[in-house]
PDB file of N, CA and C in Angstrom:
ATOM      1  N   UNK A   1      42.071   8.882 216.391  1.00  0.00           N
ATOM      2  CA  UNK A   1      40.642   8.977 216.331  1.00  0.00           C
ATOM      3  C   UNK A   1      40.067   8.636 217.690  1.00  0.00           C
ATOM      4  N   UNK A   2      38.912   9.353 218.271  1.00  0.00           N
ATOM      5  CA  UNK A   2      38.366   9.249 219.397  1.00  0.00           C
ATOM      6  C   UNK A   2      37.274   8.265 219.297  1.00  0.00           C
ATOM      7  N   UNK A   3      36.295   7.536 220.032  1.00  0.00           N
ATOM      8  CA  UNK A   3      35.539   6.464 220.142  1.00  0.00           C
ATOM      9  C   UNK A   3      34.300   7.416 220.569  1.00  0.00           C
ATOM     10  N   UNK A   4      33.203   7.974 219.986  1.00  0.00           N
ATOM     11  CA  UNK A   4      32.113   9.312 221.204  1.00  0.00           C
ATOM     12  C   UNK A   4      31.473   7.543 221.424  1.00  0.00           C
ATOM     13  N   UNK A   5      31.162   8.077 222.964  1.00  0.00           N
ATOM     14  CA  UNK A   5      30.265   7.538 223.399  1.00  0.00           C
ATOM     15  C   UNK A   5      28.474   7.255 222.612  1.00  0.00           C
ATOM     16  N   UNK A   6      28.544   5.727 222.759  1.00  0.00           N
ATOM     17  CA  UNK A   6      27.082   5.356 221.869  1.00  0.00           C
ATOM     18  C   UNK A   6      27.045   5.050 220.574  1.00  0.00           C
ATOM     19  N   UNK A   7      28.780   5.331 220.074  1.00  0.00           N
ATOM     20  CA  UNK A   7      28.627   5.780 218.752  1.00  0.00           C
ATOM     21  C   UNK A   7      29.385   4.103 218.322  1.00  0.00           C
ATOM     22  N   UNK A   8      29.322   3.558 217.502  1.00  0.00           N
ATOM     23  CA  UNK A   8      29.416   2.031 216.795  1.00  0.00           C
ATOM     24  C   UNK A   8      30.643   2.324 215.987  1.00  0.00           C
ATOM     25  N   UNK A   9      30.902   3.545 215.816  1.00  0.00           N
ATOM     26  CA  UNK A   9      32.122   3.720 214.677  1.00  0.00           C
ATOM     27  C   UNK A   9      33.575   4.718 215.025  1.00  0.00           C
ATOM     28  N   UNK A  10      34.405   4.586 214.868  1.00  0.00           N
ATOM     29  CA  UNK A  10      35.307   5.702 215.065  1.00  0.00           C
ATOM     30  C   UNK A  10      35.013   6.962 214.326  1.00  0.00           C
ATOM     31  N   UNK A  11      34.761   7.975 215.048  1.00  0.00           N
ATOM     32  CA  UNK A  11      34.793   9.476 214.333  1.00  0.00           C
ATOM     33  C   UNK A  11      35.825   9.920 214.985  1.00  0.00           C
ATOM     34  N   UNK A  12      35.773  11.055 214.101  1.00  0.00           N
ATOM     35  CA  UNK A  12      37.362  11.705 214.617  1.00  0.00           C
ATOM     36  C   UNK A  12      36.669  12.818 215.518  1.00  0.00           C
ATOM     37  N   UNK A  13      37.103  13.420 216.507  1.00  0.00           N
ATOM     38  CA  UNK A  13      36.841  14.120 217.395  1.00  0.00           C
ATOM     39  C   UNK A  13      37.516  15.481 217.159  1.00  0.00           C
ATOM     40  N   UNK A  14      36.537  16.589 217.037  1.00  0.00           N
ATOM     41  CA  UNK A  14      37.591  17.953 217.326  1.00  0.00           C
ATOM     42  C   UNK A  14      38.440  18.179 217.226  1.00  0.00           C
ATOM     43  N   UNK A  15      39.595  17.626 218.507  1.00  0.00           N
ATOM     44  CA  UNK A  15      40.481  18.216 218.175  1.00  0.00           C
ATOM     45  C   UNK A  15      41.082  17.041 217.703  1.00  0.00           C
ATOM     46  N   UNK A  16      40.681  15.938 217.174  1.00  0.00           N
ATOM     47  CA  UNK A  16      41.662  14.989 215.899  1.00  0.00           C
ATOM     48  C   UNK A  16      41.490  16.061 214.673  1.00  0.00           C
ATOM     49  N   UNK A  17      40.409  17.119 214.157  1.00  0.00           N
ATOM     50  CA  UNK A  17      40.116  16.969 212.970  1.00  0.00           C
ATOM     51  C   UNK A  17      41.080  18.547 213.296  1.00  0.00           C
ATOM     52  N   UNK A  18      40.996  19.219 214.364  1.00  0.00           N
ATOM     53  CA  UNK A  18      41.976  20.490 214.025  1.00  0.00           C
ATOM     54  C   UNK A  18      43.415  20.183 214.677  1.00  0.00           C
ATOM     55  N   UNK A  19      43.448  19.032 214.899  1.00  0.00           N
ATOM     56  CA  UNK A  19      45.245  18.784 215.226  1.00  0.00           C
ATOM     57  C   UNK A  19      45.952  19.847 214.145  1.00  0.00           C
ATOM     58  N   UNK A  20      45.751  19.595 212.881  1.00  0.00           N
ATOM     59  CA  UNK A  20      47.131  20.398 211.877  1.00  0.00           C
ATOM     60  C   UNK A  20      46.248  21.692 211.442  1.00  0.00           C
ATOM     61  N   UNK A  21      45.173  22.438 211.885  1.00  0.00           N
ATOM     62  CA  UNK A  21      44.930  23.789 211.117  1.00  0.00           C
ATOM     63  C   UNK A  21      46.090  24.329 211.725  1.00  0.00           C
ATOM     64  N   UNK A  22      46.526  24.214 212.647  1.00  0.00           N
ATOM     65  CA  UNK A  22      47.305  25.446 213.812  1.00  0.00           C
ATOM     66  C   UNK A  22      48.705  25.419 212.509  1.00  0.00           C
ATOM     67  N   UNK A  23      49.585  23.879 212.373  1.00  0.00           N
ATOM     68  CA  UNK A  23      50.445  24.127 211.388  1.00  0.00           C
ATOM     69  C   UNK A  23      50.608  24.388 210.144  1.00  0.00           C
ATOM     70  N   UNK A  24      49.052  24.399 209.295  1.00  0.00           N
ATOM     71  CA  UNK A  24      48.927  24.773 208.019  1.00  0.00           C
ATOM     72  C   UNK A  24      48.711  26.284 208.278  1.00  0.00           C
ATOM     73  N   UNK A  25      48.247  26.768 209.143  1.00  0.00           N
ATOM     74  CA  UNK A  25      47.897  28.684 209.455  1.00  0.00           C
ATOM     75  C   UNK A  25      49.364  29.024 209.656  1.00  0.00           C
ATOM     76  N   UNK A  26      50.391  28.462 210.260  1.00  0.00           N
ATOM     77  CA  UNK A  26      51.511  28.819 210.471  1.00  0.00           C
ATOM     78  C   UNK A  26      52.676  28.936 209.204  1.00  0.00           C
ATOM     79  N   UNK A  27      52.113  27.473 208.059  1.00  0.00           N
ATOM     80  CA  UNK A  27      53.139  27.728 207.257  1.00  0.00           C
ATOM     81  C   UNK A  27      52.673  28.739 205.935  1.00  0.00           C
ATOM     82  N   UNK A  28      51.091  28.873 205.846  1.00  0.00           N
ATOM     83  CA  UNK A  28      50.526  29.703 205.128  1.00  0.00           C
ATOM     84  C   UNK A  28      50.838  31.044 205.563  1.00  0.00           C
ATOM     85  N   UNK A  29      50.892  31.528 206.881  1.00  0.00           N
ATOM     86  CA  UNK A  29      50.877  32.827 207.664  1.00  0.00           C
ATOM     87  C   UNK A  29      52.896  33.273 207.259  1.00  0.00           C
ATOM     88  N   UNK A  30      53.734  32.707 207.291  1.00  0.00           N
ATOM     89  CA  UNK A  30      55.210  32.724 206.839  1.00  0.00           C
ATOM     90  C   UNK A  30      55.573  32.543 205.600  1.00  0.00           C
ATOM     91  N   UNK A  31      54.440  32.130 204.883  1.00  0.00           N
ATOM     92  CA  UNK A  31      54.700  32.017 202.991  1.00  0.00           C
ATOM     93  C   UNK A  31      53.637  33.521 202.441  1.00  0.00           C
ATOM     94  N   UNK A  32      52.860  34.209 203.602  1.00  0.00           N
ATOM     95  CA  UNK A  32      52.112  35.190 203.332  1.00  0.00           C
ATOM     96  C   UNK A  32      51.121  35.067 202.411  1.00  0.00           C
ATOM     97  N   UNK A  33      50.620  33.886 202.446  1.00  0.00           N
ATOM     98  CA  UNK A  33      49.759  32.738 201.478  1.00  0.00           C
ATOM     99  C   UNK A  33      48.026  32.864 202.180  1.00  0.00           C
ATOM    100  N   UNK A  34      48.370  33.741 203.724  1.00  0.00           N
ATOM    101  CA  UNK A  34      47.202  33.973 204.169  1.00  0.00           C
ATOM    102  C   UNK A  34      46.416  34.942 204.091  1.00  0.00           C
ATOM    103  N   UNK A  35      44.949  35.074 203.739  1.00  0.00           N
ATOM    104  CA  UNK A  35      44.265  36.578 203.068  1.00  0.00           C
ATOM    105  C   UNK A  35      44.107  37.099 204.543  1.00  0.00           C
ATOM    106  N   UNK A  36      44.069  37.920 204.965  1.00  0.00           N
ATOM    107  CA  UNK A  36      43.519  38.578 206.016  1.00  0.00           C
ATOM    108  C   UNK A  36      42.001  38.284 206.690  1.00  0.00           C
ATOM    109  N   UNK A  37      41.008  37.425 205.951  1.00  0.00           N
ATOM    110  CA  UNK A  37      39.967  37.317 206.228  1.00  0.00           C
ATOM    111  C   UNK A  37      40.045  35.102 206.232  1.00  0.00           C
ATOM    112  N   UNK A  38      41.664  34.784 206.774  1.00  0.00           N
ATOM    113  CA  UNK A  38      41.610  33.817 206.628  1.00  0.00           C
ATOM    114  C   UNK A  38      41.645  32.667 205.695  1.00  0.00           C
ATOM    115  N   UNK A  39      41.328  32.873 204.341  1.00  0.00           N
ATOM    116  CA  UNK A  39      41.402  32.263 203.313  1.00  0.00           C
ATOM    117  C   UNK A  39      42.618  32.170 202.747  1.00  0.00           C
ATOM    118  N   UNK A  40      42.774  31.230 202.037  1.00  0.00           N
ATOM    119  CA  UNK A  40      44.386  30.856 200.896  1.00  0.00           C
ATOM    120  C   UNK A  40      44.357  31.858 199.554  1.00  0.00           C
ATOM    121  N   UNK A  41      45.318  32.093 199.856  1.00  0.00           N
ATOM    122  CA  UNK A  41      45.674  33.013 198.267  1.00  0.00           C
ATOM    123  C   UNK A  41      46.130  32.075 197.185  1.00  0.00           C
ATOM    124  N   UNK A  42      45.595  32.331 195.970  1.00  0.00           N
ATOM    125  CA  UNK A  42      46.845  31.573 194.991  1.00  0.00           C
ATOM    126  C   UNK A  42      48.104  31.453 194.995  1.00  0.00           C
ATOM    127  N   UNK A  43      48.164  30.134 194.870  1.00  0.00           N
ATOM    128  CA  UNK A  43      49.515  29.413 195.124  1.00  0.00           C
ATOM    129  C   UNK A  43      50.041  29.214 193.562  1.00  0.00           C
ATOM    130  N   UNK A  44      51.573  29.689 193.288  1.00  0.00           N
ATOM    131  CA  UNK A  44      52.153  28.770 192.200  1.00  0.00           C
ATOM    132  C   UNK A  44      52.885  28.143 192.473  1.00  0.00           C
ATOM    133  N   UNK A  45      53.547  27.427 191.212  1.00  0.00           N
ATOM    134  CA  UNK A  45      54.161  25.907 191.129  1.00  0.00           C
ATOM    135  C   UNK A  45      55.421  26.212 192.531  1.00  0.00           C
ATOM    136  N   UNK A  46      56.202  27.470 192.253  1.00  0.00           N
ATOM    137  CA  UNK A  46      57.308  27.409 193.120  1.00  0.00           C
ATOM    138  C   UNK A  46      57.101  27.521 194.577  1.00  0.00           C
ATOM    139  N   UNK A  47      55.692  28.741 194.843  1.00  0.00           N
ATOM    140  CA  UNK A  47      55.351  28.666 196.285  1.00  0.00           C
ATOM    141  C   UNK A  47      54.907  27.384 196.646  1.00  0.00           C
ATOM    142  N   UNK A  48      54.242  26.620 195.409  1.00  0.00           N
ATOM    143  CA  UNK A  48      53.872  25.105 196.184  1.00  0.00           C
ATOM    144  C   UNK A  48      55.113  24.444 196.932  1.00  0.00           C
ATOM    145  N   UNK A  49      55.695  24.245 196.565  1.00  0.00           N
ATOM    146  CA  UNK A  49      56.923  23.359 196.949  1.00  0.00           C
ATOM    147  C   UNK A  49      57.099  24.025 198.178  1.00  0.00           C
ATOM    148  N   UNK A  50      57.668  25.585 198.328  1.00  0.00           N
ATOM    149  CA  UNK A  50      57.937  25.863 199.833  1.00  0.00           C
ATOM    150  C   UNK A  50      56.597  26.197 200.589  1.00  0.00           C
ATOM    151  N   UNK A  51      55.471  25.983 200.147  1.00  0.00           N
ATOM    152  CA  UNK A  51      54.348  25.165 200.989  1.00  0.00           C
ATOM    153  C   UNK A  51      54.527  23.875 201.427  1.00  0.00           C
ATOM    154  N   UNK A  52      54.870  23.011 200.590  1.00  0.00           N
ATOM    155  CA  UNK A  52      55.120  21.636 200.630  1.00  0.00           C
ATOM    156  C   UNK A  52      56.062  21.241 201.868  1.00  0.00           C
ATOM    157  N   UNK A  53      57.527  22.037 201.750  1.00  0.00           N
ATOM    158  CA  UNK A  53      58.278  21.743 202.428  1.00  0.00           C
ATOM    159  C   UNK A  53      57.947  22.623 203.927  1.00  0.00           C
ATOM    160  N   UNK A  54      57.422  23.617 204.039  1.00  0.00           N
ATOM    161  CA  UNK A  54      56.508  24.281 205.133  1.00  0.00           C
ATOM    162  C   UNK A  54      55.969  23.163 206.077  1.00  0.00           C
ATOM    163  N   UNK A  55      54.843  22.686 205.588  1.00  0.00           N
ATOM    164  CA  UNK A  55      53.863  21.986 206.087  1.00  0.00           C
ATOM    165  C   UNK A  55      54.632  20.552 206.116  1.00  0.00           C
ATOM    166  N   UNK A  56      55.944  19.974 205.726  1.00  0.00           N
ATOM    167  CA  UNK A  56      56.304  19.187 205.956  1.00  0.00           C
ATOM    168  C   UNK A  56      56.949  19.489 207.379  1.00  0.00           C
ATOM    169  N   UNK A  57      57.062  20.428 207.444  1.00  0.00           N
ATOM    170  CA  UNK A  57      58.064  20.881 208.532  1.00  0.00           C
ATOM    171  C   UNK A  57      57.370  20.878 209.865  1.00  0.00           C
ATOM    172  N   UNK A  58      56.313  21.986 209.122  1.00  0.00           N
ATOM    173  CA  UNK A  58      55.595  22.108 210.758  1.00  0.00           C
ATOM    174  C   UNK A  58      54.542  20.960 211.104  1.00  0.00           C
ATOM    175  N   UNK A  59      54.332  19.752 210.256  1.00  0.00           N
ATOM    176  CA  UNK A  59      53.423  18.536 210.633  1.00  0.00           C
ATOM    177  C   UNK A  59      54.202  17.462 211.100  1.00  0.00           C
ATOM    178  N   UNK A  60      55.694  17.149 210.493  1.00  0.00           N
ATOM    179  CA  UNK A  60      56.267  16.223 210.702  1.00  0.00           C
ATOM    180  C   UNK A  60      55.926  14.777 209.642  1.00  0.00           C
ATOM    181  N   UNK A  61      55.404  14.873 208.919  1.00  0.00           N
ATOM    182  CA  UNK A  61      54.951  14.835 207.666  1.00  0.00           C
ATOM    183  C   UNK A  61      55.722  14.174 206.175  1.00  0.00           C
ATOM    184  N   UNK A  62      55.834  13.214 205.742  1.00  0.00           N
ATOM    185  CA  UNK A  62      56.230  13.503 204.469  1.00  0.00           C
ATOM    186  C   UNK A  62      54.965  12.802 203.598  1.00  0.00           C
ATOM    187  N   UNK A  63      55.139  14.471 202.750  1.00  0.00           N
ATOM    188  CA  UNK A  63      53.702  14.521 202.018  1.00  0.00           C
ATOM    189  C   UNK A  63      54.022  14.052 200.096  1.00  0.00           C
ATOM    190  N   UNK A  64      52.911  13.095 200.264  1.00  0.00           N
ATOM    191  CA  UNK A  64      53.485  12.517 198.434  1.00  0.00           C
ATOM    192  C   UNK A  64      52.358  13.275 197.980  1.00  0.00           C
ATOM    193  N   UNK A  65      53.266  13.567 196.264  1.00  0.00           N
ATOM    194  CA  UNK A  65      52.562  14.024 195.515  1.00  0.00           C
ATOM    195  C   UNK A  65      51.545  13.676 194.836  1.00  0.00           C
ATOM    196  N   UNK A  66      51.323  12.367 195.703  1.00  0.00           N
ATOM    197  CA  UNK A  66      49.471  11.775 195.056  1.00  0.00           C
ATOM    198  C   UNK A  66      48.415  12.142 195.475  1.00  0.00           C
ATOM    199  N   UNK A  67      49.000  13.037 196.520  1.00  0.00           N
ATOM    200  CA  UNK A  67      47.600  13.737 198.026  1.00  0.00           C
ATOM    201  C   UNK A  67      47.693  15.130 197.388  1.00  0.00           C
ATOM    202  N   UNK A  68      48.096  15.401 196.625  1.00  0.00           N
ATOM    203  CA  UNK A  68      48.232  16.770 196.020  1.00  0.00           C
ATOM    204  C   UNK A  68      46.995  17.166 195.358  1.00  0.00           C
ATOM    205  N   UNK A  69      45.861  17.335 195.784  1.00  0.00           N
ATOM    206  CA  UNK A  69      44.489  18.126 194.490  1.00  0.00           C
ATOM    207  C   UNK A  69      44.520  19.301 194.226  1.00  0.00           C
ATOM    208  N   UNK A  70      43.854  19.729 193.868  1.00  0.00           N
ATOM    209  CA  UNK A  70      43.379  21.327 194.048  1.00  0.00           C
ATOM    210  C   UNK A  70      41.534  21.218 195.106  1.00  0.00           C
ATOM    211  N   UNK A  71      41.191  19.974 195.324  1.00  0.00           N
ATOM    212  CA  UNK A  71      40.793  20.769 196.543  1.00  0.00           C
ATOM    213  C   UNK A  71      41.134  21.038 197.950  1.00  0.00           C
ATOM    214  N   UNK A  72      42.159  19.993 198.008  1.00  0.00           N
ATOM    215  CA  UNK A  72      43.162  20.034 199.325  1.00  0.00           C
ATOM    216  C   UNK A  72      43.545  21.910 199.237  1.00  0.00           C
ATOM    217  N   UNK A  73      43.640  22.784 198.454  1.00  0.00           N
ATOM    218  CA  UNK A  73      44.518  23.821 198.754  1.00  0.00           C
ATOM    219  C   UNK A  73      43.579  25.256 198.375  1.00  0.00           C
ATOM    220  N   UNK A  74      42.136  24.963 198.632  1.00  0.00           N
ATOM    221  CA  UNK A  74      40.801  25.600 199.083  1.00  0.00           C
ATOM    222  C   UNK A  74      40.438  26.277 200.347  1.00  0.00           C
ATOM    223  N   UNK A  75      40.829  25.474 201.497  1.00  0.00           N
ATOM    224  CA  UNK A  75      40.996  26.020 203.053  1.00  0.00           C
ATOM    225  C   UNK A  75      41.712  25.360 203.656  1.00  0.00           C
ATOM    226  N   UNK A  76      41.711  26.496 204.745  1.00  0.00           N
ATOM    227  CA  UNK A  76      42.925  25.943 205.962  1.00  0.00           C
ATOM    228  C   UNK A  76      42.131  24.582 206.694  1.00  0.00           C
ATOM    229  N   UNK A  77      41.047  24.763 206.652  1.00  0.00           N
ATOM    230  CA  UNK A  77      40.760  23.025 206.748  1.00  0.00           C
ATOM    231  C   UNK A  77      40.683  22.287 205.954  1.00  0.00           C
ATOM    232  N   UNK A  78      40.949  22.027 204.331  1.00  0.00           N
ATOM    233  CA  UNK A  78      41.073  21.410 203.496  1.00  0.00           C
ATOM    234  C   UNK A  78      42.529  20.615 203.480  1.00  0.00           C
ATOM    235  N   UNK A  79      43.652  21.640 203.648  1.00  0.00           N
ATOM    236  CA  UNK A  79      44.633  21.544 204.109  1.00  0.00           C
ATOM    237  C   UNK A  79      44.911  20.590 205.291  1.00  0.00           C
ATOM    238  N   UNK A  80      44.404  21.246 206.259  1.00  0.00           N
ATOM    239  CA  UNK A  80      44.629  20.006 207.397  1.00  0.00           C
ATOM    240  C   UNK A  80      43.804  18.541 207.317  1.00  0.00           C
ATOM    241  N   UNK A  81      42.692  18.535 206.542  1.00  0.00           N
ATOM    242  CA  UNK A  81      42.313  17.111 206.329  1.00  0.00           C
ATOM    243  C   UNK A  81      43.384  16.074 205.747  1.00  0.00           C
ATOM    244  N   UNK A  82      44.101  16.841 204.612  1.00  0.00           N
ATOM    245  CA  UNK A  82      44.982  16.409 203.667  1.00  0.00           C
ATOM    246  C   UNK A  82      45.917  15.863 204.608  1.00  0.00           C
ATOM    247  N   UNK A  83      46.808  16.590 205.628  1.00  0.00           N
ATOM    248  CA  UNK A  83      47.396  16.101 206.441  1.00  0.00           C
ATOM    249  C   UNK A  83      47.201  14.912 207.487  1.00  0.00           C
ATOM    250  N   UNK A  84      45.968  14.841 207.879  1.00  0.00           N
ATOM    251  CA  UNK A  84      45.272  14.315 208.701  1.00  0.00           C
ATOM    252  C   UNK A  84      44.887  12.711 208.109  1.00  0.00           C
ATOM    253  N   UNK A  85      44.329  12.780 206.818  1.00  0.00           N
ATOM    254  CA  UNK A  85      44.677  11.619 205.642  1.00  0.00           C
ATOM    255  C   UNK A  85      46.213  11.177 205.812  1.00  0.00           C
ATOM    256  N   UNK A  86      47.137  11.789 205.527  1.00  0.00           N
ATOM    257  CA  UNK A  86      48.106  11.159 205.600  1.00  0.00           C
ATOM    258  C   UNK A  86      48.787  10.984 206.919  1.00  0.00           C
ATOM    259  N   UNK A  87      48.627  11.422 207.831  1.00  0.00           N
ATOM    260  CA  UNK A  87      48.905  10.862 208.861  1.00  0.00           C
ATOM    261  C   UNK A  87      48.189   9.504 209.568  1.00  0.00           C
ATOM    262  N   UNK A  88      47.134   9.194 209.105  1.00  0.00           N
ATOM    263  CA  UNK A  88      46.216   8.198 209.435  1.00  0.00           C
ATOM    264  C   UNK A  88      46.798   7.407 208.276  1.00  0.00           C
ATOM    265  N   UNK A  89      47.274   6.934 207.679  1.00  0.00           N
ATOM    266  CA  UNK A  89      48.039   6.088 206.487  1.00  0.00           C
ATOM    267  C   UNK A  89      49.374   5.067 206.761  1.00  0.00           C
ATOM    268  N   UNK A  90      48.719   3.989 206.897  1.00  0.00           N
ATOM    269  CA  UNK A  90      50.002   2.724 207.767  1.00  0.00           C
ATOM    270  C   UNK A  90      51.563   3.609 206.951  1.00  0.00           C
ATOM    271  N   UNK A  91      52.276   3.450 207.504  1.00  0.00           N
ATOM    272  CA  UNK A  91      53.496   3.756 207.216  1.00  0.00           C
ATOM    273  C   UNK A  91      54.117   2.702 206.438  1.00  0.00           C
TER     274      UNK A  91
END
């Protein structure tokens, strides 16, 4: 998280908040999970998992199944928040 100037609180900055679109577009774009106009296609139970293990891959990531909603898997920035949550999460 970045510090903006003036500001009393940590916000996340730009490119904190699109660090992981680039690897959720990548594992959506190789599961063919991506619509052409950018949006997520329906996902089932089995593509979830090699989503799961996708985005484990390309974030570096291990993602529990308590971060799992259905609105996390709405947009490619929904997606990367999800990641972004768990990467900000003491180990």
């Amino acid at each position: 998280m970045t510090l903006h100037a003036g500001a009393d609180t940590l916000v996340p900055s730009m490119s904190d908040r699109r660090k992981y679109e680039e690897p959720v577009r990548v594992a959506l774009t190789k599961l063919g999970l991506l619509s052409p106009a950018g949006t997520l296609l329906r996902v089932d139970s089995m593509t979830l998992m090699d989503l799961l293990v996708e985005l484990e891959d390309a974030s570096g990531l291990r993602i529990d199944v308590a971060e799992l909603t259905e609105d996390a898997f709405e947009l490619v920035e929904s997606l990367a928040a999800m990641l972004e949550r768990i990467a900000e999460k003491p180990a």
